[in-house]
N, C-alpha and C. Protein backbone atom coordinates (compact mmCIF):
# COMPACT_ATOMS: atom_id res chain seq x y z
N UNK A 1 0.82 -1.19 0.00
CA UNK A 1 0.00 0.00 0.00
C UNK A 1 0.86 1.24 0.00
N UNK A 2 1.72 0.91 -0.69
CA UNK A 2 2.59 2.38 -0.78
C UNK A 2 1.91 3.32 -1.81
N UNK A 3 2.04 4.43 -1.26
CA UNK A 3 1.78 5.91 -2.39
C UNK A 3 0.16 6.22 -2.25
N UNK A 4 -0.22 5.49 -0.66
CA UNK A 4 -1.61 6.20 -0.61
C UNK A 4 -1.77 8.05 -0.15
N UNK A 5 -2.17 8.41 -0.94
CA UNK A 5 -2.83 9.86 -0.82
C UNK A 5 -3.57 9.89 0.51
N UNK A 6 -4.18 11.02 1.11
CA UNK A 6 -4.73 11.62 1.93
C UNK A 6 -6.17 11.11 1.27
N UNK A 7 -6.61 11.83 -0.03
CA UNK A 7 -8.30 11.16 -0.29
C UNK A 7 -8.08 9.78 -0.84
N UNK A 8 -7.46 8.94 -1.18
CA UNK A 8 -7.62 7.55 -0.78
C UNK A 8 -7.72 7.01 0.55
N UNK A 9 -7.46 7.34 1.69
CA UNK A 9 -7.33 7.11 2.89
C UNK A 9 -8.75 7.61 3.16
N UNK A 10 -9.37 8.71 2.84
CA UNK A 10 -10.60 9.15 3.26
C UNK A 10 -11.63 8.26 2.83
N UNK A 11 -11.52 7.93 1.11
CA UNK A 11 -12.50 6.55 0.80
C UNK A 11 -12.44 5.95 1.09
N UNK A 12 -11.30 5.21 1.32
CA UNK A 12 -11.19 3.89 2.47
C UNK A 12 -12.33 3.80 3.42
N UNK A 13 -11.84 5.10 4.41
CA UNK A 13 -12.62 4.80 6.19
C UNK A 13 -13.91 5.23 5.48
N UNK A 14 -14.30 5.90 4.27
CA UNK A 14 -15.62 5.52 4.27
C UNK A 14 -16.64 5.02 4.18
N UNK A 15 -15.32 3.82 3.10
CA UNK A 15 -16.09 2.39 2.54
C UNK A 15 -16.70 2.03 3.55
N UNK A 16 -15.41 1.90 4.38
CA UNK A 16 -15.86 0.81 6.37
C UNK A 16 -16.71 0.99 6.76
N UNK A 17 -16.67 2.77 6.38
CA UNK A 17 -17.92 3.16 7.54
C UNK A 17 -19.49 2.97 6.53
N UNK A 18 -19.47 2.68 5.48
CA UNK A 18 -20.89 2.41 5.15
C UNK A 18 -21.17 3.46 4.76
N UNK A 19 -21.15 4.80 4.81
CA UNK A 19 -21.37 6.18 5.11
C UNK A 19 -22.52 6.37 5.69
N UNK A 20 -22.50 5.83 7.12
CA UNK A 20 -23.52 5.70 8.36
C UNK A 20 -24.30 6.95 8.58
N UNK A 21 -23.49 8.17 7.85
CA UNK A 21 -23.99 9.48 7.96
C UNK A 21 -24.00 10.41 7.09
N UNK A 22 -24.50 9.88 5.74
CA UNK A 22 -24.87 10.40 4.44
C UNK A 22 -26.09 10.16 4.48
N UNK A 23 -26.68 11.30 3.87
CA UNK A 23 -28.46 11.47 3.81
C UNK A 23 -28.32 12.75 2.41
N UNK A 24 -29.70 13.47 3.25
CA UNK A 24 -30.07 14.48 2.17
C UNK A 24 -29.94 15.79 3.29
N UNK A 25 -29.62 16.90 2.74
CA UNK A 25 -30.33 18.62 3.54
C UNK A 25 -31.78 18.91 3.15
N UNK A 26 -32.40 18.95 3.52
CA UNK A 26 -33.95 19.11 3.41
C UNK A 26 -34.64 20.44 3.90
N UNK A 27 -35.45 20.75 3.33
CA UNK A 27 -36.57 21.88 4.31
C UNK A 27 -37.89 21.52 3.94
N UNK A 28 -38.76 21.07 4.92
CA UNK A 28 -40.26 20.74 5.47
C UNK A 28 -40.92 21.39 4.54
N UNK A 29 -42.03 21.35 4.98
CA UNK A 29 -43.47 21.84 4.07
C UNK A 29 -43.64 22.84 4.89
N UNK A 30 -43.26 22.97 6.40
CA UNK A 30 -43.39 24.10 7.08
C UNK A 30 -42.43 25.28 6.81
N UNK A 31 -41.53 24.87 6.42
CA UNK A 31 -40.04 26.07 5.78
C UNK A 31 -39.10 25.60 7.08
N UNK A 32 -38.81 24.72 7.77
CA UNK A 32 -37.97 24.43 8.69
C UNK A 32 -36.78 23.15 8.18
N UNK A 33 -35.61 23.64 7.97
CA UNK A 33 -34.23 23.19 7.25
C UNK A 33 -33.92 21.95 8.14
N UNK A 34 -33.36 20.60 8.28
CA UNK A 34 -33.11 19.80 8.47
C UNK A 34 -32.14 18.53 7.90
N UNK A 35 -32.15 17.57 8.44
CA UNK A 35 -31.07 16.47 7.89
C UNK A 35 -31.86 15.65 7.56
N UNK A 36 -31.34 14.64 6.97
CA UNK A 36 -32.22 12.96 7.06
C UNK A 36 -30.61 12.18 6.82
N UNK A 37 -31.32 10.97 6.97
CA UNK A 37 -29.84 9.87 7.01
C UNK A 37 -30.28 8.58 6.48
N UNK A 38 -29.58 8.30 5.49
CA UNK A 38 -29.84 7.27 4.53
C UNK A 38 -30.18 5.76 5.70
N UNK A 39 -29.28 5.88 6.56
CA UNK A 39 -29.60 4.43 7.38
C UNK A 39 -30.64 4.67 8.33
N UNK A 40 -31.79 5.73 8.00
CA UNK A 40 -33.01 5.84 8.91
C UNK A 40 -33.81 4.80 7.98
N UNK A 41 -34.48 4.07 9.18
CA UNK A 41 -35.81 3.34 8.06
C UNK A 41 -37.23 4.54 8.00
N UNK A 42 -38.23 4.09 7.14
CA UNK A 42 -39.41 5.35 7.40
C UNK A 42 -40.16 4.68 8.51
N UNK A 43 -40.78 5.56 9.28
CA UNK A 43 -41.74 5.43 10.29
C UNK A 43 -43.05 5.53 10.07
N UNK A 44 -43.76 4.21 10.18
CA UNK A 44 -44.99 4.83 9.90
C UNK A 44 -45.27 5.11 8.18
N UNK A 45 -44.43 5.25 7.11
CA UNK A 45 -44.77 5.64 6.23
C UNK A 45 -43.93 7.03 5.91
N UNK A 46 -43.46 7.50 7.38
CA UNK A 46 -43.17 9.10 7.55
C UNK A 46 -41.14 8.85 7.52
N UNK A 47 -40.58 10.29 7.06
CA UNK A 47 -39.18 10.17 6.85
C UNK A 47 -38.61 11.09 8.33
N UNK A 48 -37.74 10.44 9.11
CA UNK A 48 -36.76 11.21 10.21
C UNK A 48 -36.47 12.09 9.53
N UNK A 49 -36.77 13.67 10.34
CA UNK A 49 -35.94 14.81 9.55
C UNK A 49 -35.44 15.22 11.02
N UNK A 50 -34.01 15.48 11.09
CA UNK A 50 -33.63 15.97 12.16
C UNK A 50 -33.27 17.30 11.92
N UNK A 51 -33.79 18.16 12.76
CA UNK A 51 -33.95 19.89 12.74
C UNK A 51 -33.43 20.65 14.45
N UNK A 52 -33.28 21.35 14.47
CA UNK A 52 -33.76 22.59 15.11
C UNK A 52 -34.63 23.73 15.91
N UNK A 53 -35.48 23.58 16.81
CA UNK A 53 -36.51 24.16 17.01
C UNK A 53 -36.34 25.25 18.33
N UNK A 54 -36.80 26.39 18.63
CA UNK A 54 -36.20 26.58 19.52
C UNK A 54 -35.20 26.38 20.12
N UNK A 55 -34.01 26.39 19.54
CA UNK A 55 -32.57 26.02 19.98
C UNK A 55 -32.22 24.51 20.45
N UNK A 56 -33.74 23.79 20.18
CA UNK A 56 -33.71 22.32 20.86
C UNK A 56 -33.45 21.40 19.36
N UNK A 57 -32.63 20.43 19.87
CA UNK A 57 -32.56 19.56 18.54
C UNK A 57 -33.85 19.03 18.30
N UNK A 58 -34.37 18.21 17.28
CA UNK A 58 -35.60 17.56 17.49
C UNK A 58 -35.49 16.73 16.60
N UNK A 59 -36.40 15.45 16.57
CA UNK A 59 -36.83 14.61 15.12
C UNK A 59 -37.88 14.95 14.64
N UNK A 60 -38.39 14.92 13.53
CA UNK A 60 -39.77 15.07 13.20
C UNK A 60 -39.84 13.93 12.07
N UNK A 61 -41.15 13.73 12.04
CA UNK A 61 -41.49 12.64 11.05
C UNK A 61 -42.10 13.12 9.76
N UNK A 62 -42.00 13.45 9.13
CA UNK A 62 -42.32 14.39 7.58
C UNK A 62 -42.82 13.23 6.68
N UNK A 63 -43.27 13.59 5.73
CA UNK A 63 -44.15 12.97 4.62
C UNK A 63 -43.08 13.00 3.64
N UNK A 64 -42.48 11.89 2.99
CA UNK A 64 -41.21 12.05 1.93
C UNK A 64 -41.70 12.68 0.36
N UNK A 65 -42.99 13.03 0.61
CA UNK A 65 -43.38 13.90 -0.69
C UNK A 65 -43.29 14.83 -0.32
N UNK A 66 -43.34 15.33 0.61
CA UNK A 66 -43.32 16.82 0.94
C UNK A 66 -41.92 17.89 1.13
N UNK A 67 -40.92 17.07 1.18
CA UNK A 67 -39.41 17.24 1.72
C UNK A 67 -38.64 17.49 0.08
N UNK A 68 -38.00 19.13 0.44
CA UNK A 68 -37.37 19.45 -0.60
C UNK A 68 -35.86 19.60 -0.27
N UNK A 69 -35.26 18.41 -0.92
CA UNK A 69 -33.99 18.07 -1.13
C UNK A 69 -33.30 19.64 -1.78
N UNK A 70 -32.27 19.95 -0.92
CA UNK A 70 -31.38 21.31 -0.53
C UNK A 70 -29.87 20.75 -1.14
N UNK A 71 -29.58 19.59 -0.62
CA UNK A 71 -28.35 18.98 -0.88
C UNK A 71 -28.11 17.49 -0.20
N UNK A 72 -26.65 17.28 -0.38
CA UNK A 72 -26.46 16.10 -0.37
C UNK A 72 -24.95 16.10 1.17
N UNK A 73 -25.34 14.77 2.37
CA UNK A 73 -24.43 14.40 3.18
C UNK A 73 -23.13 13.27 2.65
N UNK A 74 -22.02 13.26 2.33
CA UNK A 74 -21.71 12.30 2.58
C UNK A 74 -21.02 11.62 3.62
């Protein structure tokens, strides 16, 4: 393994890691900005959006039609 680079080393640990924490950036139907994470299952039918509310973290369960993809986690 000679002549590994810095971003080969980064794909590596990310292979391993599955990318346990790649999702989408989202904002609600309400206008409230959030995460999601590919290794959430849906609830109910409904998608984990993790947000912000009053300075409190929160989950919310959102409707995956309703959620407008902002960008991308990897």
């Amino acid at each position: 393994m000679d002549g590994l680079t810095p971003d080969d080393i980064w794909f590596c640990e990310r292979m391993a890691d599955n990318h346990s924490n790649s999702g989408y950036l989202v904002t609600t139907k309400k206008g409230l900005t959030g995460v999601t994470y590919h290794k959430d299952d849906l609830v109910g039918g409904k998608q984990p959006v993790y947000t912000e509310i009053d300075g409190k973290q929160v989950r919310l369960l959102c409707d995956p039609e309703t959620l407008i993809i902002n960008g991308f986690i990897d």
